[in-house]
C-alpha atoms as a PDB file:
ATOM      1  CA  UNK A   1       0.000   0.000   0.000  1.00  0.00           C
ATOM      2  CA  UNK A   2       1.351   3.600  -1.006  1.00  0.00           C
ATOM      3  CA  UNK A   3       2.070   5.557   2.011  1.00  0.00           C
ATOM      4  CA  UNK A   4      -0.518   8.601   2.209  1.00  0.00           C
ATOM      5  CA  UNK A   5       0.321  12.513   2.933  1.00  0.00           C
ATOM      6  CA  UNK A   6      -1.408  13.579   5.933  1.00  0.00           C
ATOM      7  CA  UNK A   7      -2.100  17.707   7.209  1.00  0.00           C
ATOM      8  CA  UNK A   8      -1.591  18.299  10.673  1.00  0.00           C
ATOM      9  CA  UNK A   9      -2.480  21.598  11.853  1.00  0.00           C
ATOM     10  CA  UNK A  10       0.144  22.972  14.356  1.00  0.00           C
ATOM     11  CA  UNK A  11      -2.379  25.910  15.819  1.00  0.00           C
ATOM     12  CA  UNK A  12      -5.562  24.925  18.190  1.00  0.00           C
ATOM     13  CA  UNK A  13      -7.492  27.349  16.243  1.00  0.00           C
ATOM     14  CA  UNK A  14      -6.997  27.328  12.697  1.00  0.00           C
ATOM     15  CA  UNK A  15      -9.797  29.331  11.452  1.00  0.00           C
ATOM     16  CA  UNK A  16      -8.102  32.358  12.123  1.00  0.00           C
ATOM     17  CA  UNK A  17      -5.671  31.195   9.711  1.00  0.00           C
ATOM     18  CA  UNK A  18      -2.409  31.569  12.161  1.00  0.00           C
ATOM     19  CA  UNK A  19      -1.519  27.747  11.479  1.00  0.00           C
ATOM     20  CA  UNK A  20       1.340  26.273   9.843  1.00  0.00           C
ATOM     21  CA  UNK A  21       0.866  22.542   7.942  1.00  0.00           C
ATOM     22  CA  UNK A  22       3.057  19.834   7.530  1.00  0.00           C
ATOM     23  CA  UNK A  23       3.134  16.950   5.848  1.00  0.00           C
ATOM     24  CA  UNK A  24       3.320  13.737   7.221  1.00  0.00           C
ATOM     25  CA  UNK A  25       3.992  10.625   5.604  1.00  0.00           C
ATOM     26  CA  UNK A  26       2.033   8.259   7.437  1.00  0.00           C
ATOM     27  CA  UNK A  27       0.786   4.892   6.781  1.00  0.00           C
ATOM     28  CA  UNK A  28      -2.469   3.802   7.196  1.00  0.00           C
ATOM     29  CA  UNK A  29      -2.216   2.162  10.688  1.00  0.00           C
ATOM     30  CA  UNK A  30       0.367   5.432  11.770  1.00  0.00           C
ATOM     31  CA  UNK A  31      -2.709   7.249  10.773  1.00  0.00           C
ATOM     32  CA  UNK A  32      -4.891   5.463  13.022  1.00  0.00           C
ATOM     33  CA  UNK A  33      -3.001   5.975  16.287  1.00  0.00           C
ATOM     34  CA  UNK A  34      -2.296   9.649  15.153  1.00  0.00           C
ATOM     35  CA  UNK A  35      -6.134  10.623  15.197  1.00  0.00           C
ATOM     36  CA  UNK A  36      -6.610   8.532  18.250  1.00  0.00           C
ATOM     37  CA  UNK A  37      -4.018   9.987  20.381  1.00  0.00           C
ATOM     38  CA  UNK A  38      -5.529  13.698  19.191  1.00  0.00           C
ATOM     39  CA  UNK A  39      -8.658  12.612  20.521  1.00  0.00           C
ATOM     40  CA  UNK A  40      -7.890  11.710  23.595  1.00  0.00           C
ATOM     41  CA  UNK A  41      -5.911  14.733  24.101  1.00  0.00           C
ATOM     42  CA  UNK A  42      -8.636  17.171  22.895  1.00  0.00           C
ATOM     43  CA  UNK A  43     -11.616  15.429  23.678  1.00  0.00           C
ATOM     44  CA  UNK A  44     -12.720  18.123  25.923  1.00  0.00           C
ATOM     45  CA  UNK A  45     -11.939  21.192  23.808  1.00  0.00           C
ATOM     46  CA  UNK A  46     -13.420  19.425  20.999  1.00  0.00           C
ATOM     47  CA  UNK A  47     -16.957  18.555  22.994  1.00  0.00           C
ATOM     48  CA  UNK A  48     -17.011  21.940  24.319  1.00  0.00           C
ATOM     49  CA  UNK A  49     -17.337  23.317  20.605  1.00  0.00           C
ATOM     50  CA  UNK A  50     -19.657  20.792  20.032  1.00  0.00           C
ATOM     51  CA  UNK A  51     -22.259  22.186  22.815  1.00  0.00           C
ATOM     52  CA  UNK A  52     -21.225  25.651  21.496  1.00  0.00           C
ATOM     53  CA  UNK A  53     -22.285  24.724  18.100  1.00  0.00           C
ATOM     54  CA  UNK A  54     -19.115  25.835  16.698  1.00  0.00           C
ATOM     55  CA  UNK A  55     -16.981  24.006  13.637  1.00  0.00           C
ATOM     56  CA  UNK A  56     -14.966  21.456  14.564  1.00  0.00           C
END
């Protein structure tokens, strides 16, 4: 399997547009544990925008 470029955004708040992006050359299963590891770290920050109603 090809290995995939990935975005990662290096700012909390990107929609401001003060974010830098990197690639990442990731396979699939490097990937996996990527997103899950940045959900467990921003679970709360991302449920809190959630109630707000704001983008993700």
């Amino acid at each position: 399997m090809a290995e995939k470029q990935y975005l990662i955004l290096l700012d909390i708040d990107a929609r401001k547009g003060q974010c830098k992006k990197i690639n990442l050359c990731l396979d699939y299963e490097d990937a996996l544990i990527l997103a899950d590891d940045d959900i467990n770290e921003n679970w709360e920050i991302y449920r809190e925008k959630f109630l707000r109603g704001d983008s993700p």
